[in-house]
Structures are given as structure tokens and as C-alpha cells.
C-alpha atoms as a PDB file:
ATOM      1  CA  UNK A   1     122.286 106.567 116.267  1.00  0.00           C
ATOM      2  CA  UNK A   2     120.902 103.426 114.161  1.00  0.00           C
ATOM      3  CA  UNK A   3     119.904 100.599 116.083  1.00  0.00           C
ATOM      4  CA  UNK A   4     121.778  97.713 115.318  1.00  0.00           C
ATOM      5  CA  UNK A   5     119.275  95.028 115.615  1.00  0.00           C
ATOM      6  CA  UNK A   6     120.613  91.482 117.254  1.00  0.00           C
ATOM      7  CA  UNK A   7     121.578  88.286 115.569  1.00  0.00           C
ATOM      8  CA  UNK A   8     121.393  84.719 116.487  1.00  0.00           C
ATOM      9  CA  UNK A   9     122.455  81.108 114.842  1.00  0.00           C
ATOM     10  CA  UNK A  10     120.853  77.738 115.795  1.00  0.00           C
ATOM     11  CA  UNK A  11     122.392  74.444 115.739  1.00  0.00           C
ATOM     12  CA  UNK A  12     120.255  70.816 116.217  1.00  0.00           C
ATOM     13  CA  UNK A  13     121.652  67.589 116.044  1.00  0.00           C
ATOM     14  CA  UNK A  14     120.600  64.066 117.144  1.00  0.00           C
ATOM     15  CA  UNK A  15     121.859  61.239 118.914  1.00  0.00           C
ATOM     16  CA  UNK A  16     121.913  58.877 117.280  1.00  0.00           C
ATOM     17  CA  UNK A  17     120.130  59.847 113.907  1.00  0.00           C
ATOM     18  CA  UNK A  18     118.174  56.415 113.337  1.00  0.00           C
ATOM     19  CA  UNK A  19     115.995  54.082 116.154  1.00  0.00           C
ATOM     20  CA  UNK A  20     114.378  51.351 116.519  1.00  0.00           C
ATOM     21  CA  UNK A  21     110.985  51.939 115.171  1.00  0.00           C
ATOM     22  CA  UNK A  22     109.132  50.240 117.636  1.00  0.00           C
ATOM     23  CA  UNK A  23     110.391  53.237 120.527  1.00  0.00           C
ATOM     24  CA  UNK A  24     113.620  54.096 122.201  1.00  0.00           C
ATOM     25  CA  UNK A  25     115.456  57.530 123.446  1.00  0.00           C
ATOM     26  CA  UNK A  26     117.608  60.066 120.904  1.00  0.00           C
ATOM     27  CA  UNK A  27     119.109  63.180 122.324  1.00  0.00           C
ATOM     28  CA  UNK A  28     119.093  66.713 120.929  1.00  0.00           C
ATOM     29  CA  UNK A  29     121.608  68.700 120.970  1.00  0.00           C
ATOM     30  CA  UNK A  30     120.923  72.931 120.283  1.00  0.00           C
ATOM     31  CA  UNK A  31     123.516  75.283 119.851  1.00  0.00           C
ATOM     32  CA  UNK A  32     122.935  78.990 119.767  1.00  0.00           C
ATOM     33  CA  UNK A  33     125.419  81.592 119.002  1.00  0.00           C
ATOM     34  CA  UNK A  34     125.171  85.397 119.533  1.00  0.00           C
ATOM     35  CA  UNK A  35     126.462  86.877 116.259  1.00  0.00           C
ATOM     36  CA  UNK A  36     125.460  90.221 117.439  1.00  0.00           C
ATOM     37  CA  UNK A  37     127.709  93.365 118.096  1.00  0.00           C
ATOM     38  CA  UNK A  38     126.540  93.603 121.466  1.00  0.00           C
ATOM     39  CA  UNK A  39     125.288  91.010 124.648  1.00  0.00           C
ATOM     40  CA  UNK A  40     122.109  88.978 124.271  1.00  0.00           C
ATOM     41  CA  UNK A  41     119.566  87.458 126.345  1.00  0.00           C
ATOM     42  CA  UNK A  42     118.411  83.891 125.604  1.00  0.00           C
ATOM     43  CA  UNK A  43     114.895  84.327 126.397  1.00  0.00           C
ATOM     44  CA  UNK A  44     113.592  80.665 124.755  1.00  0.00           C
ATOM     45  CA  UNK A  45     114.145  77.472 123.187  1.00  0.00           C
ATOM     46  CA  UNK A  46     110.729  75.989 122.064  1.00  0.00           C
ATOM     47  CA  UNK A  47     110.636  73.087 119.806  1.00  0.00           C
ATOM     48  CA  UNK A  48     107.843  72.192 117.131  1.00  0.00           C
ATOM     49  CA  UNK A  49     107.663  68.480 118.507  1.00  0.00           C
ATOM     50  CA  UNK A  50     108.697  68.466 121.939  1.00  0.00           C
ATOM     51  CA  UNK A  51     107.334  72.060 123.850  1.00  0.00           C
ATOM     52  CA  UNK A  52     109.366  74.073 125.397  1.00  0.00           C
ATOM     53  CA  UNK A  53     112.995  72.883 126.238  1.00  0.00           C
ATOM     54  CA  UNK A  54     113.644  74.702 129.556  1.00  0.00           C
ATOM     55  CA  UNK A  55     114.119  72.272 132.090  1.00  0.00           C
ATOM     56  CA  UNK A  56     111.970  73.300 134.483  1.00  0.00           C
ATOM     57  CA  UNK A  57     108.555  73.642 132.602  1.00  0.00           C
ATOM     58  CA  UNK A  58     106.151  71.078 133.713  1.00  0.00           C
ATOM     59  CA  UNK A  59     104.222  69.173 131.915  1.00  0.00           C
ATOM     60  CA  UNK A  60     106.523  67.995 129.559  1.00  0.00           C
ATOM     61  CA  UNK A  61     107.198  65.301 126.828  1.00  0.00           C
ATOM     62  CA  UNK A  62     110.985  65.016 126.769  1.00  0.00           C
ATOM     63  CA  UNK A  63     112.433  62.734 129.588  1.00  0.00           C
ATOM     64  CA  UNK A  64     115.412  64.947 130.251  1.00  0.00           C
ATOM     65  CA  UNK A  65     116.733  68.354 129.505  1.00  0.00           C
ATOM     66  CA  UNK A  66     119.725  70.523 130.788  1.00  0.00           C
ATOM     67  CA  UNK A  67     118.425  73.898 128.814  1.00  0.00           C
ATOM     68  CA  UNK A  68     118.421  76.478 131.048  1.00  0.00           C
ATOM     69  CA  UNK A  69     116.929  79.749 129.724  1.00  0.00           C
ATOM     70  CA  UNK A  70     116.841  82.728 130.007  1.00  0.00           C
ATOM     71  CA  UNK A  71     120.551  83.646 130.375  1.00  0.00           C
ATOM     72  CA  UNK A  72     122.847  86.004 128.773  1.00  0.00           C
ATOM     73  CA  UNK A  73     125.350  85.895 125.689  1.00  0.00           C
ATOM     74  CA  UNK A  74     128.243  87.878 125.109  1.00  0.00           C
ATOM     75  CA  UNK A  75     129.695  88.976 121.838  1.00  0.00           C
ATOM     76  CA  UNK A  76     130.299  85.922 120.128  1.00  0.00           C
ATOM     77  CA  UNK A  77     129.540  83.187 123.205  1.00  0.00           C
ATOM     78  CA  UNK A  78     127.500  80.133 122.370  1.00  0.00           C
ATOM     79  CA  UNK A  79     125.232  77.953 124.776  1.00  0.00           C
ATOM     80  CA  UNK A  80     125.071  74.470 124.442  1.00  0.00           C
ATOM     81  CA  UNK A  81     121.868  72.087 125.770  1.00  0.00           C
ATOM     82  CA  UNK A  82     120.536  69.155 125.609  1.00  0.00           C
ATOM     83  CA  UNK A  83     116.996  67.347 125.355  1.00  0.00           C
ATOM     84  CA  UNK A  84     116.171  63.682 125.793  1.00  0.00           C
ATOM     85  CA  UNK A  85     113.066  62.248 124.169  1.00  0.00           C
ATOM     86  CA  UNK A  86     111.615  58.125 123.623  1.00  0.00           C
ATOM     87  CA  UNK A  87     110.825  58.520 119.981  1.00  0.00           C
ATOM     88  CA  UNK A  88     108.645  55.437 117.935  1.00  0.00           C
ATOM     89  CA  UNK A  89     107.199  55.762 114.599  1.00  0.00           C
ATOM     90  CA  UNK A  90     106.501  53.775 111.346  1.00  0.00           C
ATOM     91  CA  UNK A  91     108.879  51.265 110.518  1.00  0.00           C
ATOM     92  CA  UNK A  92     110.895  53.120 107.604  1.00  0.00           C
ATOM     93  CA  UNK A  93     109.071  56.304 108.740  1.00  0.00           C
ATOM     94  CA  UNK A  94     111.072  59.277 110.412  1.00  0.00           C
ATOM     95  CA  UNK A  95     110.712  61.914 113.230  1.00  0.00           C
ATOM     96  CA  UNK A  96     111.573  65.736 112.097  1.00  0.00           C
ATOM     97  CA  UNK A  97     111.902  68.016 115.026  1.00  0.00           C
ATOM     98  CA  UNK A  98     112.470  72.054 114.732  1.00  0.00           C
ATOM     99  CA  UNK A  99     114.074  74.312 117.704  1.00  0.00           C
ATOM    100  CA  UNK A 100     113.262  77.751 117.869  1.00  0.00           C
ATOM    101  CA  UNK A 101     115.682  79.701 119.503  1.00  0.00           C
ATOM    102  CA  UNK A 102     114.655  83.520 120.756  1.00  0.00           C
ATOM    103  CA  UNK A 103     116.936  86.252 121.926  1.00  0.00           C
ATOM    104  CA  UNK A 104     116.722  90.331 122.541  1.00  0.00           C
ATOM    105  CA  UNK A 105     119.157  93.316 123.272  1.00  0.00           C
ATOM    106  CA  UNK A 106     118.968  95.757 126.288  1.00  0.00           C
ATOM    107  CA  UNK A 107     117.231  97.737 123.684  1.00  0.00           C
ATOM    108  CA  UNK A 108     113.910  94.947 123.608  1.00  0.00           C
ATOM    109  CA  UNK A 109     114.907  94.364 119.786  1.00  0.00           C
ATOM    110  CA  UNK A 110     114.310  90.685 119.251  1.00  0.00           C
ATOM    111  CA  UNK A 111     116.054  87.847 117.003  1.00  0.00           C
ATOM    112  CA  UNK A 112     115.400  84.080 116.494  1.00  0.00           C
ATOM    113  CA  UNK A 113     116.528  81.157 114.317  1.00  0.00           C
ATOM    114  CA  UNK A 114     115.968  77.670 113.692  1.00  0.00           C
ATOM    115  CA  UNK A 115     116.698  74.449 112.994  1.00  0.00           C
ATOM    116  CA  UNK A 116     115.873  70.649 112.761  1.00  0.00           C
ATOM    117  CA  UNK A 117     117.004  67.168 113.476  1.00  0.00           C
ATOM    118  CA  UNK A 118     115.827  64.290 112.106  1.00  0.00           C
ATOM    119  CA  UNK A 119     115.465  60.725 113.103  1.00  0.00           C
ATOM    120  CA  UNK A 120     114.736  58.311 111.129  1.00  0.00           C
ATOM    121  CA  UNK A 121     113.290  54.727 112.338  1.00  0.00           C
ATOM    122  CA  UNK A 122     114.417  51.230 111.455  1.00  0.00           C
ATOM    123  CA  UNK A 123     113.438  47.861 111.520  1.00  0.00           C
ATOM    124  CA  UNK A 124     114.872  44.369 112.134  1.00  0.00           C
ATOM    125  CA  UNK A 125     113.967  41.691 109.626  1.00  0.00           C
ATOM    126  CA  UNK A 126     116.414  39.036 107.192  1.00  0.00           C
ATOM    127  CA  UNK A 127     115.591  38.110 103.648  1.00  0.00           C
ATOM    128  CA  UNK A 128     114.424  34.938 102.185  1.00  0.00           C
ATOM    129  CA  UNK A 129     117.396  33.987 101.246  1.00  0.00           C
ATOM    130  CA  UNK A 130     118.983  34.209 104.851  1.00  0.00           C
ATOM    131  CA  UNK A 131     116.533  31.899 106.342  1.00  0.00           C
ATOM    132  CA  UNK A 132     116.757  29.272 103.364  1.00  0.00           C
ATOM    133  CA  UNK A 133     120.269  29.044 103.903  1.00  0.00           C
ATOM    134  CA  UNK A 134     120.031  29.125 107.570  1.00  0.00           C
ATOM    135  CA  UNK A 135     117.798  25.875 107.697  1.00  0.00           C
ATOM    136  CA  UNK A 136     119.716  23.828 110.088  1.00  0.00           C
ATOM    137  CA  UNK A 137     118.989  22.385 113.592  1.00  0.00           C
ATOM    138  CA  UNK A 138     117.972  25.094 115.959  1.00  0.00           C
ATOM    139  CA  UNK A 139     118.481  28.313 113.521  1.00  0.00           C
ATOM    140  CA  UNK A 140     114.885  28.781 112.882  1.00  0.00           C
ATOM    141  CA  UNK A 141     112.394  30.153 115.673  1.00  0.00           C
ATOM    142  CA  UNK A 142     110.331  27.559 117.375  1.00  0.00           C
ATOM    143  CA  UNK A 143     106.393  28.050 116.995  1.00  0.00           C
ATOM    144  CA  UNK A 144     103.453  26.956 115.536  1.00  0.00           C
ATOM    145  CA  UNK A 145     100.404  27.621 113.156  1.00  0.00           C
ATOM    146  CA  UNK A 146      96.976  26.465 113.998  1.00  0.00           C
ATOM    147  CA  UNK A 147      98.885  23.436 116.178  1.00  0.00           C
ATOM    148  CA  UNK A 148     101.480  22.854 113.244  1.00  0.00           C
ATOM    149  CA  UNK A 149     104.839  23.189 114.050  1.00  0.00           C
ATOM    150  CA  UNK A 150     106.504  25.492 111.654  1.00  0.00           C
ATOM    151  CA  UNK A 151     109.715  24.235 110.313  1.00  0.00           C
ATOM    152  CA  UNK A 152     111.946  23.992 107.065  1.00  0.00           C
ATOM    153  CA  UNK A 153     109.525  20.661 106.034  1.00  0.00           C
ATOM    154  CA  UNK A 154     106.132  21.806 106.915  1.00  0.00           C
ATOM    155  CA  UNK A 155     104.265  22.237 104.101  1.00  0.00           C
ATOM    156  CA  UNK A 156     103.002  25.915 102.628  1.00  0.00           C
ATOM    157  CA  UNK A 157      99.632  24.588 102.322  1.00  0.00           C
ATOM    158  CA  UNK A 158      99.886  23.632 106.253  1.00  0.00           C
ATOM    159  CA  UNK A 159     100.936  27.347 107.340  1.00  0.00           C
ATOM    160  CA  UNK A 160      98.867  29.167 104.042  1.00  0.00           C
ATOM    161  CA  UNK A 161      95.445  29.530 102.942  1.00  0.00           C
ATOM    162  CA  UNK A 162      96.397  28.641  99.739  1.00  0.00           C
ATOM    163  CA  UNK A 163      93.428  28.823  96.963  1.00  0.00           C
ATOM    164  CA  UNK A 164      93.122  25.732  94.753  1.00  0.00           C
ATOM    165  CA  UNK A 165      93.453  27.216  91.867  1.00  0.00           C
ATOM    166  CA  UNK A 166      96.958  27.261  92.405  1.00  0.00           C
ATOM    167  CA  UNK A 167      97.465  23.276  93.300  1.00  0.00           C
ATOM    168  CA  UNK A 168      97.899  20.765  90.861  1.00  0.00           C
ATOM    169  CA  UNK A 169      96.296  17.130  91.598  1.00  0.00           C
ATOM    170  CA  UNK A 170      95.133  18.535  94.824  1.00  0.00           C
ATOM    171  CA  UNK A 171      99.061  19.751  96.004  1.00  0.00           C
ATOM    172  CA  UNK A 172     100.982  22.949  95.672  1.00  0.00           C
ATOM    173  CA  UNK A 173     103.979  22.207  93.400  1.00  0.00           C
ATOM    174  CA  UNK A 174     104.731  25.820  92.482  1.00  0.00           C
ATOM    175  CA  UNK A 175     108.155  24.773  91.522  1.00  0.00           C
ATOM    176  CA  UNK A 176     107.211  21.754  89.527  1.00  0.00           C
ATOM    177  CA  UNK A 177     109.329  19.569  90.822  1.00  0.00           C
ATOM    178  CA  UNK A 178     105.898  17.280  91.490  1.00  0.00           C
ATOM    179  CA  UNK A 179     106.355  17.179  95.180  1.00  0.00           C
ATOM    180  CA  UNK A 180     104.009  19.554  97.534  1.00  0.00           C
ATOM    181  CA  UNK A 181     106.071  22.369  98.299  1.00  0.00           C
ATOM    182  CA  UNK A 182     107.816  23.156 101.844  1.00  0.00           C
ATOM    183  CA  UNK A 183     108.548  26.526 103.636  1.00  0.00           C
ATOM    184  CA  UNK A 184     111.754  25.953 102.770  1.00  0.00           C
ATOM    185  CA  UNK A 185     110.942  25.616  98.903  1.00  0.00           C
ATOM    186  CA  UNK A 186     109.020  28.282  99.404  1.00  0.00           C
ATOM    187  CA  UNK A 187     111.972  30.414 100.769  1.00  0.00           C
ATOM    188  CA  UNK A 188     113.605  30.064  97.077  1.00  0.00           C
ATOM    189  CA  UNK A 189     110.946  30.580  95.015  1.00  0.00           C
ATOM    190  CA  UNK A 190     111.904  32.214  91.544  1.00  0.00           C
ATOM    191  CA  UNK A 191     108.610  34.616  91.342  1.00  0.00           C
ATOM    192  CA  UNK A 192     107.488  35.695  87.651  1.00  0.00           C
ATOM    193  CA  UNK A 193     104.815  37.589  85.991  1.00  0.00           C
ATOM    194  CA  UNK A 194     102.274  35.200  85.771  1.00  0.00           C
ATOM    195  CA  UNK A 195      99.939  33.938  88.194  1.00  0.00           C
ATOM    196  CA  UNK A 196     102.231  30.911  89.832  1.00  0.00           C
ATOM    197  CA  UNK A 197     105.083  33.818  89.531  1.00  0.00           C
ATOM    198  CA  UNK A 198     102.999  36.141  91.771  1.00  0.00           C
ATOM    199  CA  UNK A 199     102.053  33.647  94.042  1.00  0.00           C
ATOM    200  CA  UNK A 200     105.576  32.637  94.606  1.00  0.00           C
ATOM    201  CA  UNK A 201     106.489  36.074  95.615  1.00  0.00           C
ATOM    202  CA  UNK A 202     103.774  36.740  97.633  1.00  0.00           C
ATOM    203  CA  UNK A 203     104.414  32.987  99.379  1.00  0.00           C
ATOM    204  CA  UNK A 204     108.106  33.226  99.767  1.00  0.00           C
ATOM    205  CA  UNK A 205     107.769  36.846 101.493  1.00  0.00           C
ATOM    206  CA  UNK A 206     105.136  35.422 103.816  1.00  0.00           C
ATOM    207  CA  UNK A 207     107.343  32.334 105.130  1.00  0.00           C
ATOM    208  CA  UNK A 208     110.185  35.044 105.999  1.00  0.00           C
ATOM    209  CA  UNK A 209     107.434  37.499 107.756  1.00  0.00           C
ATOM    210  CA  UNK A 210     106.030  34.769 109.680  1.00  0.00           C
ATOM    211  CA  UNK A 211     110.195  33.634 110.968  1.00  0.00           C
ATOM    212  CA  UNK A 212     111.095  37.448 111.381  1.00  0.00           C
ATOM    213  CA  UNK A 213     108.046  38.066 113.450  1.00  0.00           C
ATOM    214  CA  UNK A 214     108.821  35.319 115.429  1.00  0.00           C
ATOM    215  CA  UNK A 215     112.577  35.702 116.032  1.00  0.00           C
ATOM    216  CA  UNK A 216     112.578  39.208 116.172  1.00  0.00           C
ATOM    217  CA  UNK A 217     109.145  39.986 117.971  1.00  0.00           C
ATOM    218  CA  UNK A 218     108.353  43.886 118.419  1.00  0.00           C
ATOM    219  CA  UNK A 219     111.708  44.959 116.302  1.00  0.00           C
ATOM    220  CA  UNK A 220     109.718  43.583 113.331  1.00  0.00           C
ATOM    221  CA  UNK A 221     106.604  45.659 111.770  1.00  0.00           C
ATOM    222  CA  UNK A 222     103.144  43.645 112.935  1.00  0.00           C
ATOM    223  CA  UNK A 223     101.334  41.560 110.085  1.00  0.00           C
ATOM    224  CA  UNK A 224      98.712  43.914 110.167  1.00  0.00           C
ATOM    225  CA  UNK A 225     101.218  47.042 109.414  1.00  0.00           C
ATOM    226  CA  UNK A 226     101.806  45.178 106.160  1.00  0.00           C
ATOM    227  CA  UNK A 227      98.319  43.784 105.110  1.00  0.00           C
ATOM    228  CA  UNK A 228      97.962  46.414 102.164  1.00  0.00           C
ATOM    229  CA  UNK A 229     101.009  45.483 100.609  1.00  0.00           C
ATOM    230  CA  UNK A 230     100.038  41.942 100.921  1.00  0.00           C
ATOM    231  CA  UNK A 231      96.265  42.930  99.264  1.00  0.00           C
ATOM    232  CA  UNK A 232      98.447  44.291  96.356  1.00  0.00           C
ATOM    233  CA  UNK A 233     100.525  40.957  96.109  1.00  0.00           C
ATOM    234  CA  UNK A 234      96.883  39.511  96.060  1.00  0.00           C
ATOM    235  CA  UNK A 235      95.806  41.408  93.369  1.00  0.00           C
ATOM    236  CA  UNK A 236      98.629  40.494  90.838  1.00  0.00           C
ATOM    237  CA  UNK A 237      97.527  36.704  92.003  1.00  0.00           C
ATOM    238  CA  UNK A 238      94.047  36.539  91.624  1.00  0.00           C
ATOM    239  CA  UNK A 239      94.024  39.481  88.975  1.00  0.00           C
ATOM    240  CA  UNK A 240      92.432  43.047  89.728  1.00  0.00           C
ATOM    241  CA  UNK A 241      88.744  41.616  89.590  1.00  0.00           C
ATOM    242  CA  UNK A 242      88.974  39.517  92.708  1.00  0.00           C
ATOM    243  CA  UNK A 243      88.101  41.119  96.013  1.00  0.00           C
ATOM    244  CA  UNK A 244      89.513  39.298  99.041  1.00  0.00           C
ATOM    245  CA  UNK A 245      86.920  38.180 101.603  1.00  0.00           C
ATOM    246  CA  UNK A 246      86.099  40.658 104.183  1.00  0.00           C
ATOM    247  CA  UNK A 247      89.336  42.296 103.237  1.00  0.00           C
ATOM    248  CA  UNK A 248      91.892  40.025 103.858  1.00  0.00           C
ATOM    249  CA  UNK A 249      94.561  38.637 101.320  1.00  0.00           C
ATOM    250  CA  UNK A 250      93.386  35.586  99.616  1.00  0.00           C
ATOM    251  CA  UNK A 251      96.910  34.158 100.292  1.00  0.00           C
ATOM    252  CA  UNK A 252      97.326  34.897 104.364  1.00  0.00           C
ATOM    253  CA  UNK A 253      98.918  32.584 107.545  1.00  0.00           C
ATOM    254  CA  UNK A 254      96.706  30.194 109.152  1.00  0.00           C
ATOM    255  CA  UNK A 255      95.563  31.452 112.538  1.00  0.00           C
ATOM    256  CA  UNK A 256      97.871  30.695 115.778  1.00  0.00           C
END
């Protein structure tokens, strides 16, 4: 008589499917299904990220799990567990995970199958737009830059390093509207291709990183997690020739 080897399906989900990037708990959820002819035995869940699943291995890296293996399947039965993990990662970034499940017959013939959840991980942050048009009394975070108090009339030049290349009689007047310019100005700067254009992009995303790392502290990615995509901005300012001292945008925030 042929042996009939055994067969197995594995199902992973998450709970919920995107986090906070900065670190909080999803839940994974395996299903496994004997789609054998005859009774299985569970022998292991192992996953790629988190170890082994059964609760009672020690040391682990998951907070919490009700997998309970090895146990027995009949014809067509399905086991259902459940792992807990804290999760953080880059901002935008996401966490794959893979199960493994492992099963054999009373005849030692093995099976296994697999699959993955993924989680992917968010961040908090408003545009430029949303904090020019939320200006008013009390809407914007309350701090200050080298002893300057940031709000909708401080000036750019008070907050930024700004090079004077880009002033005109001494003041920034990106907008040309020949008064120095405020965050707020800032905030609704046009941009362009040119040099004042780049600047102005590089300016107005800087005001609303400085008020989103305020107001929204860890749920928004650090200044530093950003600095090469500010060194690009730089580059379309100053041009590809110009090498920021000691690495550091030309165009950065005033220390605090």
C-alpha cells in the first residue's frame, strides 16, 4: 500500500496591519488546517521574526502567545493561535513576519507550510498648508529656538541659518513682497526651479518639521531621520558643487 503522505495549510494575519512607527503591539493570528486523509500531529509553529510560537518556550520576544503545540488534528480540523509582539520600525518602513507550521502522520511522514503578515508603520505629521491656515491663538505648539519664541511672526531668518546669498538688502524676502519673511510666509511659499524656488521648498518644509516635531513629539520621525533628504534639498539650493559644512544642510534650525 502507497503511503499517502500528509498535508497542511497555513493562515497569518495581523492585528491591526499598520502602527505607529515609533513602537506599539500587533497580534498574529495562525491558522493551520489538516488537509490530509488521515490525523496529524502539530509538532511546531516557528516564525522567521519572532522564534518559536509555543507558549511556553523561554526566552522569548513576543509578549504573549496562546499556541500550544504539539497537539493533534483530525481529518479536516483546524487550530487557531495567537502571538502578541511590540513592533517599531522606520517611519514609512514595514515589518514582514513568516510562520512555519510543521506536522507528521503516525507513519513519521512530515508536512509544513507557510505564511506571512505584514505590518506596515506610520507616522503622524500635517502639511504646510494645515499649519498656515491653522495660525490662530493657541493652535500652534509653544517653544522656542535659540531663546526665540517660535510663532506665526517670527522671522525665518530668526529660526534658520539662512545663507546670504539668498537675502536681499540684508533681509529674506523670498516672496518679494519687500518685507523679511515670517514662518508663516514661509508656510505658503510657492517653491520653483530656481535657486529662491528651492529654497522656498526646502524653508517651508522645515517650518512644518520643526511644529510637527513639537506637537506631535515621538509620533513624528526625529530631524536627524530626515537630514539626507534635507542635504538633497541643499543641493538643488546651493547647486551640486557646494558641500555643506561638516555635513549638515546649509539651510538647518537654529539650535534649542
Amino acid at each position: 500500500m502507497n503511503n499517502v503522505r500528509p498535508t497542511i495549510t497555513v493562515t497569518k494575519t495581523a492585528n491591526p496591519t499598520s502602527l505607529l512607527f515609533s513602537g506599539d503591539q500587533a497580534t498574529f493570528t495562525v491558522v493551520v488546517k489538516n488537509t490530509s486523509v488521515e490525523p496529524v500531529s502539530l509538532s511546531s509553529l516557528v516564525d522567521d521574526k519572532l522564534g518559536n510560537l509555543d507558549k511556553d518556550t523561554t526566552p522569548h520576544s513576543w509578549t504573549s502567545s496562546t499556541c500550544d503545540v504539539p497537539r493533534t488534528l483530525a481529518v479536516g480540523a483546524s487550530y487557531s493561535c495567537a502571538v502578541t509582539a511590540t513592533l517599531s520600525g522606520a517611519a514609512g518602513g514595514s515589518h514582514v513576519n513568516t510562520v512555519t507550521a510543521t506536522a507528521s502522520d503516525n507513519e513519521g511522514s512530515s508536512a509544513s507550510a507557510t505564511d506571512s503578515a505584514t505590518v506596515s508603520f506610520y507616522w503622524r505629521g500635517r502639511t504646510p498648508g494645515y499649519w498656515k491656515n491653522h495660525a490662530g491663538a493657541g493652535e500652534w505648539p509653544t517653544f522656542s529656538v535659540s531663546g526665540v519664541a517660535v510663532t506665526p511672526s517670527t522671522l525665518v531668518t530668526q529660526v534658520f541659518n539662512v545663507p546670504s546669498s539668498l537675502k536681499t538688502n540684508g533681509i529674506l524676502d523670498l516672496n518679494k513682497d519687500g518685507k523679511a519673511d515670517t514662518l508663516l510666509v514661509a508656510l505658503g511659499y510657492k517653491g520653483g526651479s530656481d535657486l529662491s524656488g528651492s529654497a522656498q521648498i526646502l524653508l517651508r518644509a522645515g517650518v512644518a518639521g520643526l511644529l510637527n516635531e513639537q506637537y506631535f513629539g515621538a509620533g513624528y520621525p526625529a530631524y536627524n531621520a530626515g537630514l539626507s533628504h534635507l542635504n538633497l534639498h541643499s543641493q538643488r539650493v546651493y547647486g551640486r558643487s557646494h558641500t555643506p559644512e561638516a555635513g549638515t544642510p546649509p539651510i538647518k534650525s537654529r539650535s534649542r
